[in-house]
C-alpha atoms as a PDB file:
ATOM      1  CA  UNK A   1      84.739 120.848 123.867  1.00  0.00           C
ATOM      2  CA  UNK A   2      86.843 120.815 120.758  1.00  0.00           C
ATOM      3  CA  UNK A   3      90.398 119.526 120.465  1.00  0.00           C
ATOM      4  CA  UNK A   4      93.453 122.162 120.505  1.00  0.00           C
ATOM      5  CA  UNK A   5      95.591 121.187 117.272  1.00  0.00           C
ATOM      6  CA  UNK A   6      98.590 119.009 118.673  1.00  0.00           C
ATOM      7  CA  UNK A   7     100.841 120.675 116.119  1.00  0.00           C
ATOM      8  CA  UNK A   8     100.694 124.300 117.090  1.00  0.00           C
ATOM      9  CA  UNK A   9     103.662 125.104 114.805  1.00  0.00           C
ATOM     10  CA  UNK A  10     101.349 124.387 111.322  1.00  0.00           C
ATOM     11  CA  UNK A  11      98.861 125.601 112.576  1.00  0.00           C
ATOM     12  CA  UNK A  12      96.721 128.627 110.444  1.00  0.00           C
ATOM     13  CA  UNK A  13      95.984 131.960 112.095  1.00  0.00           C
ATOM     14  CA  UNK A  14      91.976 132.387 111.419  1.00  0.00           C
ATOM     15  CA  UNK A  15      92.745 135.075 108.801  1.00  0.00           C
ATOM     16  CA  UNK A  16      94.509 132.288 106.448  1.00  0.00           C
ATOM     17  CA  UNK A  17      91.547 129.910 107.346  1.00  0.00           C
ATOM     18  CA  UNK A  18      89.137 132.469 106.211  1.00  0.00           C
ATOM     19  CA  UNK A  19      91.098 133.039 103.216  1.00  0.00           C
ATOM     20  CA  UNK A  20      91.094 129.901 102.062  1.00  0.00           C
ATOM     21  CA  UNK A  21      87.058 129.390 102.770  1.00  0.00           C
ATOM     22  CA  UNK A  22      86.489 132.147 100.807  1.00  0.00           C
ATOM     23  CA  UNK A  23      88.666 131.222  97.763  1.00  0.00           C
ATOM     24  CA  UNK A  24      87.440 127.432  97.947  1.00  0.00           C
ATOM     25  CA  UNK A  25      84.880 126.438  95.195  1.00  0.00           C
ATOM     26  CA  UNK A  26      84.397 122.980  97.204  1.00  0.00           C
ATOM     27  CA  UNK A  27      84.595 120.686 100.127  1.00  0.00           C
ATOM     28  CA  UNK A  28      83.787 117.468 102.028  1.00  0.00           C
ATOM     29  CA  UNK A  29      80.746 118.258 104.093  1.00  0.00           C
ATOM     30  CA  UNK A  30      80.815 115.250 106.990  1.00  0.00           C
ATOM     31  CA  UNK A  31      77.171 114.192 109.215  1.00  0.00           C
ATOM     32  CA  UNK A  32      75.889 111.402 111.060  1.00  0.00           C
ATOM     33  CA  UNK A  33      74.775 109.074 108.494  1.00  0.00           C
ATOM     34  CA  UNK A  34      72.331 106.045 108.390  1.00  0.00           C
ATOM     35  CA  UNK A  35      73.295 103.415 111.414  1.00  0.00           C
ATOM     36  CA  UNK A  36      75.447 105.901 112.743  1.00  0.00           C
ATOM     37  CA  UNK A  37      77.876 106.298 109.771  1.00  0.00           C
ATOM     38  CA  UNK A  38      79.678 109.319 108.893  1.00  0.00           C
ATOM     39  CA  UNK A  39      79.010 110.634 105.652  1.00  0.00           C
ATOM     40  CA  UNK A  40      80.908 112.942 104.372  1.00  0.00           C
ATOM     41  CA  UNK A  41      79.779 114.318 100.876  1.00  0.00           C
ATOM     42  CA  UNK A  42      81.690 116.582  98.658  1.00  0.00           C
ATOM     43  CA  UNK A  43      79.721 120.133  97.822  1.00  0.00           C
ATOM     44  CA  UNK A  44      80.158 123.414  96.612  1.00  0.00           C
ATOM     45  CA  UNK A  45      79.354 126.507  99.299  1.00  0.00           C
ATOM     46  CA  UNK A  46      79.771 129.916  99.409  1.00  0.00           C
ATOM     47  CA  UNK A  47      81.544 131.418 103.070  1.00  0.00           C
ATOM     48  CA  UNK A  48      79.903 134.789 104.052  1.00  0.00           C
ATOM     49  CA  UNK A  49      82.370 136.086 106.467  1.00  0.00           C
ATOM     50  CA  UNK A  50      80.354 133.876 109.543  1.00  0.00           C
ATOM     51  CA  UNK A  51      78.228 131.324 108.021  1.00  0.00           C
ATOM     52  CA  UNK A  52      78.217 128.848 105.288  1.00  0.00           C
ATOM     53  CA  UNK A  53      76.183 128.367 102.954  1.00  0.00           C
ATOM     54  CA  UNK A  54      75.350 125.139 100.845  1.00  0.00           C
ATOM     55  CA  UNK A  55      72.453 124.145  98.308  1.00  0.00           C
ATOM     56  CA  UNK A  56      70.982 120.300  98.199  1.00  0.00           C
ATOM     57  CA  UNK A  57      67.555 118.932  96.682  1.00  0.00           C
ATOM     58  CA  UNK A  58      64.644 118.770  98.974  1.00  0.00           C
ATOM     59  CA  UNK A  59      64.930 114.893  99.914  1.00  0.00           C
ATOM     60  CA  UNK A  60      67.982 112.725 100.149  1.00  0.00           C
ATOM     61  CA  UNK A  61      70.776 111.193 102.609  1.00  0.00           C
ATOM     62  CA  UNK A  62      72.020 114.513 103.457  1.00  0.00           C
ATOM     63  CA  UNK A  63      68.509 116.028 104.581  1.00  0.00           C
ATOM     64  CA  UNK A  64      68.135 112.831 106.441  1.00  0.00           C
ATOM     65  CA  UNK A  65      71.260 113.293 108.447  1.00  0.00           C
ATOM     66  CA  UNK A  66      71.187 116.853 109.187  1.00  0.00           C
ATOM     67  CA  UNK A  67      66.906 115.988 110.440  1.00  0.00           C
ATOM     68  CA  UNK A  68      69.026 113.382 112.556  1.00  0.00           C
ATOM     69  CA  UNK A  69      71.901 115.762 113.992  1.00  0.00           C
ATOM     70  CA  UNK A  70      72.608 119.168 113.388  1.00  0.00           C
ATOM     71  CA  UNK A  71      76.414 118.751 113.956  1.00  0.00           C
ATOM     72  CA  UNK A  72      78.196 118.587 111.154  1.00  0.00           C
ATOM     73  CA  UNK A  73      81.935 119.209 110.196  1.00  0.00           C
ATOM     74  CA  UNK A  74      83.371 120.485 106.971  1.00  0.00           C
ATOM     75  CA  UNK A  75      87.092 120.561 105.475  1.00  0.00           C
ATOM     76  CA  UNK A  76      87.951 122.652 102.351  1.00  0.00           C
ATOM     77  CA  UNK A  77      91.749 122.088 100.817  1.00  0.00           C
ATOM     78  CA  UNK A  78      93.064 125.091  99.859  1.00  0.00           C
ATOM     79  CA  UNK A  79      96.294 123.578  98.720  1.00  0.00           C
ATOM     80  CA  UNK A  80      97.597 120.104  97.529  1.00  0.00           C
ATOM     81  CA  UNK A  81     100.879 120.429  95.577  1.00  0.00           C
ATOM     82  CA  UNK A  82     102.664 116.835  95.691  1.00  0.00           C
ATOM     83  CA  UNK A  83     106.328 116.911  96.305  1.00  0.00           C
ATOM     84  CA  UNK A  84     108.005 113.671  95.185  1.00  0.00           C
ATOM     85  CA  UNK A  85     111.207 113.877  95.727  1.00  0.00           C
ATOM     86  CA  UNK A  86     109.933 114.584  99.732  1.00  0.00           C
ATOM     87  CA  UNK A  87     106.928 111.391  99.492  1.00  0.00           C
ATOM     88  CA  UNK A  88     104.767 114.275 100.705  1.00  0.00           C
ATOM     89  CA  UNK A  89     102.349 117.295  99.612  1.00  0.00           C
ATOM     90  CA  UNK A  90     102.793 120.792 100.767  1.00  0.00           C
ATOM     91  CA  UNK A  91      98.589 121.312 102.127  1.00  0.00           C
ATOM     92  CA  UNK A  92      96.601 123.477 103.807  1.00  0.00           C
ATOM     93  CA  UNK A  93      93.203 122.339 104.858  1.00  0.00           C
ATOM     94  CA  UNK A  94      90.364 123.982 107.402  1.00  0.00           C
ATOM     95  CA  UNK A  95      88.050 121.958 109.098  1.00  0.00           C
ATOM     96  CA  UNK A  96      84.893 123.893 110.288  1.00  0.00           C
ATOM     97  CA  UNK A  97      82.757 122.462 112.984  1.00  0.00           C
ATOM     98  CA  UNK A  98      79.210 123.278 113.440  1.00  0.00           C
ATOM     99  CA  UNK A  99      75.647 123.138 113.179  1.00  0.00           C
ATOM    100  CA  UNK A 100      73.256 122.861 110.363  1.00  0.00           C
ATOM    101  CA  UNK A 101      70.094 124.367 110.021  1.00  0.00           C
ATOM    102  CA  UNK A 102      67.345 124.020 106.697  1.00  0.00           C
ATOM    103  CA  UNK A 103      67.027 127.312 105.773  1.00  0.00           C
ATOM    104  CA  UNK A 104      62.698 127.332 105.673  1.00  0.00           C
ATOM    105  CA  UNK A 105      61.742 130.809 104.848  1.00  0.00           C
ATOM    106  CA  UNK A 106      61.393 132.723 101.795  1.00  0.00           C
ATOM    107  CA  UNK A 107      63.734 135.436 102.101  1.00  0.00           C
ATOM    108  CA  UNK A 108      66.289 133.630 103.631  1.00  0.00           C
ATOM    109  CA  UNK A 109      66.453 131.406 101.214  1.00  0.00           C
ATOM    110  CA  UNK A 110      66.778 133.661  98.432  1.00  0.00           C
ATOM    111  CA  UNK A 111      69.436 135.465 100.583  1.00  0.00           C
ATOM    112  CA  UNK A 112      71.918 132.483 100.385  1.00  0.00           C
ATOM    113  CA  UNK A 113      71.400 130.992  97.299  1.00  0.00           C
ATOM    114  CA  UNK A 114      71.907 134.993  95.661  1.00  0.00           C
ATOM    115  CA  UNK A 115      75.662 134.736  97.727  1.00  0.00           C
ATOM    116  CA  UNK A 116      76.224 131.310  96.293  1.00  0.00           C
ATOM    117  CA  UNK A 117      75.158 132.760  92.693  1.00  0.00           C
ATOM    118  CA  UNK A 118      77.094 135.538  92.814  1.00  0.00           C
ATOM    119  CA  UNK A 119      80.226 133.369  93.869  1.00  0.00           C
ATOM    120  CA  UNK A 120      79.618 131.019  91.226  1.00  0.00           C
ATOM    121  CA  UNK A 121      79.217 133.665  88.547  1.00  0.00           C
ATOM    122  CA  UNK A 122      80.103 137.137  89.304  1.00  0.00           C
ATOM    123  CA  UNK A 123      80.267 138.436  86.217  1.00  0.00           C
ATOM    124  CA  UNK A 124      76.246 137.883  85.419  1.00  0.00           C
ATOM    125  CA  UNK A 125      73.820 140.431  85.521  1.00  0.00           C
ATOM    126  CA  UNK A 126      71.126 140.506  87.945  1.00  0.00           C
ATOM    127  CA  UNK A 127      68.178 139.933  85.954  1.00  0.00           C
ATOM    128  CA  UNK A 128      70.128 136.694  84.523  1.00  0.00           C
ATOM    129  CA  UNK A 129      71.078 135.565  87.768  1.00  0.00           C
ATOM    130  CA  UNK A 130      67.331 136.034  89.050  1.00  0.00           C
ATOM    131  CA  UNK A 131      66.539 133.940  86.006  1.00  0.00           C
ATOM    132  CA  UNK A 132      68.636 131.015  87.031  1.00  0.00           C
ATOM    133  CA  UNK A 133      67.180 131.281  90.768  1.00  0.00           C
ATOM    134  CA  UNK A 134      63.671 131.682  89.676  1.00  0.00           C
ATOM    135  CA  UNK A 135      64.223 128.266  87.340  1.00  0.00           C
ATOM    136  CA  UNK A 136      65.861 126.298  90.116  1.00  0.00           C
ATOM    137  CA  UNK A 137      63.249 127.474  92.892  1.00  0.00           C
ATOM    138  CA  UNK A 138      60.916 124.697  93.163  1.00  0.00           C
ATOM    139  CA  UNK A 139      63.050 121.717  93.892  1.00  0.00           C
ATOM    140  CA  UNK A 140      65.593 123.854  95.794  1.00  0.00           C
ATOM    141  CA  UNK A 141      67.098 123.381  99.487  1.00  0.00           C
ATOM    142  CA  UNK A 142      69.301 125.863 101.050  1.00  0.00           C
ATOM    143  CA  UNK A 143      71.426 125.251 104.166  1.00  0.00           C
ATOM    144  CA  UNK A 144      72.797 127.018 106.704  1.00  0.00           C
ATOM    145  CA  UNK A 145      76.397 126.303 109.006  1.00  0.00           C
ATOM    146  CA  UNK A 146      76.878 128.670 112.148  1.00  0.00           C
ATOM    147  CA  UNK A 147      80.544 128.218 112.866  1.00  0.00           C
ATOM    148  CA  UNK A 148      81.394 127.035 116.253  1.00  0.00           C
ATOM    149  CA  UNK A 149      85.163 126.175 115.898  1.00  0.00           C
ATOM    150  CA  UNK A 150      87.721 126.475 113.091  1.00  0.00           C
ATOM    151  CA  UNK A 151      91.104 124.976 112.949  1.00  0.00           C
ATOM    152  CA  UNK A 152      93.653 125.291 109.670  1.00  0.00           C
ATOM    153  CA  UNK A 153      96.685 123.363 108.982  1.00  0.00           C
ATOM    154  CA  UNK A 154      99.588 123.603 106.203  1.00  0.00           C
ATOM    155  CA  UNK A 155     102.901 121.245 105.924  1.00  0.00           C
ATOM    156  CA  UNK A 156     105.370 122.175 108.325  1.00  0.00           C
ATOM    157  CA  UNK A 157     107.943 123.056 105.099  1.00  0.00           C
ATOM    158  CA  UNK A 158     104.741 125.933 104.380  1.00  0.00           C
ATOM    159  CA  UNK A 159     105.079 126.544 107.986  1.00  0.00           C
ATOM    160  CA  UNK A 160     108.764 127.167 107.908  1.00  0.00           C
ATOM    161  CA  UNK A 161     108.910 129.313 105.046  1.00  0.00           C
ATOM    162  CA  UNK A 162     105.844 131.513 105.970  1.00  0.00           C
ATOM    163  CA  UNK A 163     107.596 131.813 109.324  1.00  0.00           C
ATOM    164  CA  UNK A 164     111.275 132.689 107.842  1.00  0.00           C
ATOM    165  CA  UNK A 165     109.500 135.511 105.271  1.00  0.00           C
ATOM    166  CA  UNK A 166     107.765 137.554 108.393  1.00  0.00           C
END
């Protein structure tokens, strides 16, 4: 169902791609947009170990889409350093691919908004971080990404020297 990477030699073992999903502080979340479009948005998320987890308002484009499709990809850059001399960047990138659910209960909701709290400010306390929630609770949305495939990539000069230091 999903493409096998055509350049094997770059490509990320799933403990690097999880790595970098769980340092990441953004990405480009991609849907089927109006008339068929893709839209890809940029967000922040938090990665539990097996799901992701974003926060949106409670109407907009991206509602729209995922009530349209649940498939969804998203790519997080976990490193972009441009090499001049070269005309190229030393990267590495994961693409997630997907399905998106609106997270409707309670509890759940709570749940993954407190994950994306505490990776957004881990050094609050609890009662100030229930604060902030409680404040934001009325117009907030909280999504939910069950992984189905994961790829990661890096520039074949990262993949050379990982490769010549094991």
């Amino acid at each position: 169902m999903f493409r096998e990477m055509r350049r094997k030699k770059q490509q990320l073992s799933p403990e690097i791609c999880e790595d970098i999903l769980t340092r990441g502080t953004s990405g480009v979340l991609a849907l089927l947009g109006d008339d068929d479009y893709p839209y890809a948005v940029p967000i922040s998320y938090v990665y539990d170990g097996a799901k992701l987890y974003f926060h949106c308002a409670k109407s907009g484009h991206k509602l729209d889409a995922i009530r349209k499709s649940s498939k969804a990809s998203f790519c997080v850059i976990g490193q972009d350093e441009i090499v001049p001399e070269e005309y190229t960047s030393y990267f590495r990138s994961v693409i997630v691919f997907g399905r998106i659910r609106i997270l409707e209960g309670d509890r759940e909701k709570r749940e993954a908004v407190e994950k994306l709290a505490i990776k957004y400010a881990p050094d609050d306390t609890v009662s100030k971080r229930q604060e902030a929630i409680d404040h934001s609770w009325a117009p907030l949305c909280m999504l939910e990404m069950t992984i189905e495939h994961m790829t990661g990539k890096e520039a074949i000069e990262l993949a050379k020297r990982r490769t010549e230091n094991t």
